[in-house]
C-alpha atoms as a PDB file:
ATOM      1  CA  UNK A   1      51.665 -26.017 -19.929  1.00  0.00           C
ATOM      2  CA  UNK A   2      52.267 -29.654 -18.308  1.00  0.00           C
ATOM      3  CA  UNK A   3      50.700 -32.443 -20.206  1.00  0.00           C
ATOM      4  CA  UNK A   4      47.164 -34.001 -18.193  1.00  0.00           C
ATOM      5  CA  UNK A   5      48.212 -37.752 -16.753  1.00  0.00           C
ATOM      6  CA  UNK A   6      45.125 -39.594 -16.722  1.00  0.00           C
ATOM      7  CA  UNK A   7      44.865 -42.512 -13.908  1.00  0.00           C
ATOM      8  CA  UNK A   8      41.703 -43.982 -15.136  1.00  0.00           C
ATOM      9  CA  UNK A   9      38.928 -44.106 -18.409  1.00  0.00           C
ATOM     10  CA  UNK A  10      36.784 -42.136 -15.705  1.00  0.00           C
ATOM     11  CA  UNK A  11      39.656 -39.597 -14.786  1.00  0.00           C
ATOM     12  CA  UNK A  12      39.924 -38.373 -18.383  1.00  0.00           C
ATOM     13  CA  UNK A  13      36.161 -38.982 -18.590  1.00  0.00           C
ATOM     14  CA  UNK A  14      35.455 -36.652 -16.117  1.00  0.00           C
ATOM     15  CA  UNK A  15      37.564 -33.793 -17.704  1.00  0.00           C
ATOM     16  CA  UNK A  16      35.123 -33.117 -20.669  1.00  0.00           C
ATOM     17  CA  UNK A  17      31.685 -31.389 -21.336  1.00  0.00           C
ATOM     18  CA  UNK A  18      29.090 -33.442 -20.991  1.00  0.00           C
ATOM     19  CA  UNK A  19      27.762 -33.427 -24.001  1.00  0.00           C
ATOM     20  CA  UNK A  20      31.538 -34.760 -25.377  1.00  0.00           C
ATOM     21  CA  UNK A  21      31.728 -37.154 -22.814  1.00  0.00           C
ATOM     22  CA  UNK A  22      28.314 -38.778 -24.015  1.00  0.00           C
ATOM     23  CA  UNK A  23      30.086 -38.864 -27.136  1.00  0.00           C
ATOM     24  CA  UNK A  24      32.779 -41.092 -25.262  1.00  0.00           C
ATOM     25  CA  UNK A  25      30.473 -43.283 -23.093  1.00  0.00           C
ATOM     26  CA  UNK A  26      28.713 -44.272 -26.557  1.00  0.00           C
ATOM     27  CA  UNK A  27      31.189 -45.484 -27.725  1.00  0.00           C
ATOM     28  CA  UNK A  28      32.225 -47.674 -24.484  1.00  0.00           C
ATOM     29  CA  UNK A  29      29.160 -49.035 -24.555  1.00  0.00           C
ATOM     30  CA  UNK A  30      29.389 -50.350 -28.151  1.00  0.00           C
ATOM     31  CA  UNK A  31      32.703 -51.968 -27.121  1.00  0.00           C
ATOM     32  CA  UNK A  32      31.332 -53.671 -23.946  1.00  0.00           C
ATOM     33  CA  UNK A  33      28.021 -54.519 -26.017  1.00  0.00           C
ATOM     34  CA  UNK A  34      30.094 -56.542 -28.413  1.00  0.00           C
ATOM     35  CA  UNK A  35      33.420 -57.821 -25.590  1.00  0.00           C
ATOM     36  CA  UNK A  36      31.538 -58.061 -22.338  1.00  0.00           C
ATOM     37  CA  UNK A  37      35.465 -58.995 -21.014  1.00  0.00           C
ATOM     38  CA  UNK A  38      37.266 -56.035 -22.646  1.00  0.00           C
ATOM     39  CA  UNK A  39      39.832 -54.081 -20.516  1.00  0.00           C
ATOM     40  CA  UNK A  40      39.581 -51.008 -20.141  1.00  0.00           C
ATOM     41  CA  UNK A  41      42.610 -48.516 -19.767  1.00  0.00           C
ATOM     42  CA  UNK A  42      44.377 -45.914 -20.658  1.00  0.00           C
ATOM     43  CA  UNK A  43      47.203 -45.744 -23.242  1.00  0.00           C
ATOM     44  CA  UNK A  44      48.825 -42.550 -24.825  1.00  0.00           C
ATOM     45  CA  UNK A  45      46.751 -40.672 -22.613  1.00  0.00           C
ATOM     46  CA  UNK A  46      43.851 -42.027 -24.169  1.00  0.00           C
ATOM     47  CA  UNK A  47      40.846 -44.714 -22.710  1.00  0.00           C
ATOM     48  CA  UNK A  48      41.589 -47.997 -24.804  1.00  0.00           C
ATOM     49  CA  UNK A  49      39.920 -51.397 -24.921  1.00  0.00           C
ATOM     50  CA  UNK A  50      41.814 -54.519 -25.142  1.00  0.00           C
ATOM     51  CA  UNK A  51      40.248 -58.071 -25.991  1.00  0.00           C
ATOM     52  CA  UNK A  52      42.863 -60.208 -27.492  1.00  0.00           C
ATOM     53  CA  UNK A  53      45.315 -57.129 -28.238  1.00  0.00           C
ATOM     54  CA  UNK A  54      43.936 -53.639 -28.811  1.00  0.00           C
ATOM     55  CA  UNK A  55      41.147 -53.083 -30.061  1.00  0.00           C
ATOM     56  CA  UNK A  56      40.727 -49.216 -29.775  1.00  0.00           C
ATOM     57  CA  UNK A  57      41.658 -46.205 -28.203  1.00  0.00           C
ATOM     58  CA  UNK A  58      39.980 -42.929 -28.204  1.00  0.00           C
ATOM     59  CA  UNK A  59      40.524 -39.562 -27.226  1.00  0.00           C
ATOM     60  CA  UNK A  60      38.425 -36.218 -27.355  1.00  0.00           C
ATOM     61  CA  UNK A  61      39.065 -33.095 -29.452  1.00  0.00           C
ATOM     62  CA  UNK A  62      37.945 -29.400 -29.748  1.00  0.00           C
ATOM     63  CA  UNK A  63      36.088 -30.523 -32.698  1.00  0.00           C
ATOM     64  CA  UNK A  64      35.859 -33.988 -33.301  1.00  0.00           C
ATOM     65  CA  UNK A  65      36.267 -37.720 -31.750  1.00  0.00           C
ATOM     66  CA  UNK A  66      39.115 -39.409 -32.927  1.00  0.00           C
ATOM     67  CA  UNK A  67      39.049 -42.784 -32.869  1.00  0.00           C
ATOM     68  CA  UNK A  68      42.343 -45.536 -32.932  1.00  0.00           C
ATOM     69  CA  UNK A  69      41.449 -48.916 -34.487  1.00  0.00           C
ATOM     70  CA  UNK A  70      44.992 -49.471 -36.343  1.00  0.00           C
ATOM     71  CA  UNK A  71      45.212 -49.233 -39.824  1.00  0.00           C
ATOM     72  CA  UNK A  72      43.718 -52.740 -40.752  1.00  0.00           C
ATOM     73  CA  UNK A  73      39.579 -51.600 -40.028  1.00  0.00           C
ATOM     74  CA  UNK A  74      40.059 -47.931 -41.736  1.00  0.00           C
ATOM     75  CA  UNK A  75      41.705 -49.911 -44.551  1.00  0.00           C
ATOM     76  CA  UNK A  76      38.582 -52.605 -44.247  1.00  0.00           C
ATOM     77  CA  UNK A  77      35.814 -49.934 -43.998  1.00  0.00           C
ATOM     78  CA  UNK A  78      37.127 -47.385 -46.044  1.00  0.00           C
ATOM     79  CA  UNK A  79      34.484 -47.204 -48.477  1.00  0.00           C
ATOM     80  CA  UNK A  80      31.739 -46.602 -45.413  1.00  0.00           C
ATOM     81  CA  UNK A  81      34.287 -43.901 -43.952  1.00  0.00           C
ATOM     82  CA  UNK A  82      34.836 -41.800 -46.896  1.00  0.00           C
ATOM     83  CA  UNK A  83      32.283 -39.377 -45.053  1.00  0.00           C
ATOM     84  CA  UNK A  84      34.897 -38.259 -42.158  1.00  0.00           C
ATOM     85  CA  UNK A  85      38.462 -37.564 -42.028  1.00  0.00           C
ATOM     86  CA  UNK A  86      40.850 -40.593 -41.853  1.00  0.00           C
ATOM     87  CA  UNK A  87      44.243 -41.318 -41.942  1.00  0.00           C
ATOM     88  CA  UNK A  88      46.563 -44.853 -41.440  1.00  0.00           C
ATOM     89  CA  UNK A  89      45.042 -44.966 -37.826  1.00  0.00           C
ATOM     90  CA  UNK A  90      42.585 -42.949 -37.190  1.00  0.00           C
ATOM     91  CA  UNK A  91      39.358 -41.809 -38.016  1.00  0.00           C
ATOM     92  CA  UNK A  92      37.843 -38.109 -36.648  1.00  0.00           C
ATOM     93  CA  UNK A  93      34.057 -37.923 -36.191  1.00  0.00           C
ATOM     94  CA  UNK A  94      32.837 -34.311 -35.722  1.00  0.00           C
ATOM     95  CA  UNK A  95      31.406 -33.494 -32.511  1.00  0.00           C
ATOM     96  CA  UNK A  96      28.856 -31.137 -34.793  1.00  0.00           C
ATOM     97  CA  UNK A  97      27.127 -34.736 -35.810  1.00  0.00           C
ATOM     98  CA  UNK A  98      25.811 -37.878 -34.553  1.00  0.00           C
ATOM     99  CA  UNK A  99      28.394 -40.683 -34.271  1.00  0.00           C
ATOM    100  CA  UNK A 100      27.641 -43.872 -36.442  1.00  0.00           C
ATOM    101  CA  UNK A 101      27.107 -46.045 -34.063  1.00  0.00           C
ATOM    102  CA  UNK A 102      26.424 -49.238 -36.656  1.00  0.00           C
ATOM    103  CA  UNK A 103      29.730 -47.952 -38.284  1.00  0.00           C
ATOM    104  CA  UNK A 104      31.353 -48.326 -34.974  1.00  0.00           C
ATOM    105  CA  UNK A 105      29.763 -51.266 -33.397  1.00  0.00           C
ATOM    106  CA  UNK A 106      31.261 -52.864 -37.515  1.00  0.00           C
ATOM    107  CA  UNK A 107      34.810 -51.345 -36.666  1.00  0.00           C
ATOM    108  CA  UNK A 108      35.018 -53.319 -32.988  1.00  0.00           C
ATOM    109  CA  UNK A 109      33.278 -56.619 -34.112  1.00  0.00           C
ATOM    110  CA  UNK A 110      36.051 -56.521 -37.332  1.00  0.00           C
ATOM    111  CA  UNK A 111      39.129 -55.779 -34.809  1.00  0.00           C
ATOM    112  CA  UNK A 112      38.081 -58.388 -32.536  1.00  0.00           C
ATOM    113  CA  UNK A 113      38.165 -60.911 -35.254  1.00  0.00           C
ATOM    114  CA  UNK A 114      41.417 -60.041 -36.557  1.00  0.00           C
ATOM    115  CA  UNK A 115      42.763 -60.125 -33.009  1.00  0.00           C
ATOM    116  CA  UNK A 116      41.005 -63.654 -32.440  1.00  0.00           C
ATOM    117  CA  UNK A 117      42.349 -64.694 -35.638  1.00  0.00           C
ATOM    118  CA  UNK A 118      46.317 -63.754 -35.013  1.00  0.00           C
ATOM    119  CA  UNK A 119      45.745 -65.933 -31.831  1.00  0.00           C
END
């Protein structure tokens, strides 16, 4: 089976169930909330938002979200994480359960100061 190129956030957007891509758009919307300017593209296949250097990607599973703030945030938040699945770099939310939005919207406002900072 050839491996899906995705052109644009919208492209891969538009290749999930709804209710997965709501999921997805949630989580856009807490990173445009908090960076108005962020870029949005794809990288590894995956919709990512740069402000400053990355600040996320993430990507769509048969069971869960996975979500790419590097290791620094996971490391950060790790005590309000211990809930779902984590590892250096990522962090899986199931698609059974709500996604923790205020956990999120931390994750993004944390990244984005660590980028400003290394500036």
């Amino acid at each position: 089976m050839a491996k899906r190129l995705h052109e644009s956030v919208a492209a891969y957007l538009n290749t999930l169930e709804p209710s997965v891509k709501e999921k997805l758009l949630q989580i856009r919307a807490c990173v445009f909330e908090l960076i108005p300017d962020a870029e949005e593209g794809i990288s590894y296949q995956m919709p990512a938002y740069k402000y400053k250097g990355l600040v996320l990607c993430m990507a769509a599973f048969k069971n869960h979200i996975g979500l790419y703030p590097t290791a620094a945030p996971i490391a950060h938040f790790s005590e309000i994480l211990q809930a779902y699945k984590t590892s250096k770099g990522a962090i899986q939310f199931p698609l059974s359960e709500p996604l923790p939005l205020d956990i999120i919207r931390h994750i993004i406002a944390y990244k984005v100061a660590l980028n400003l900072k290394k500036r």
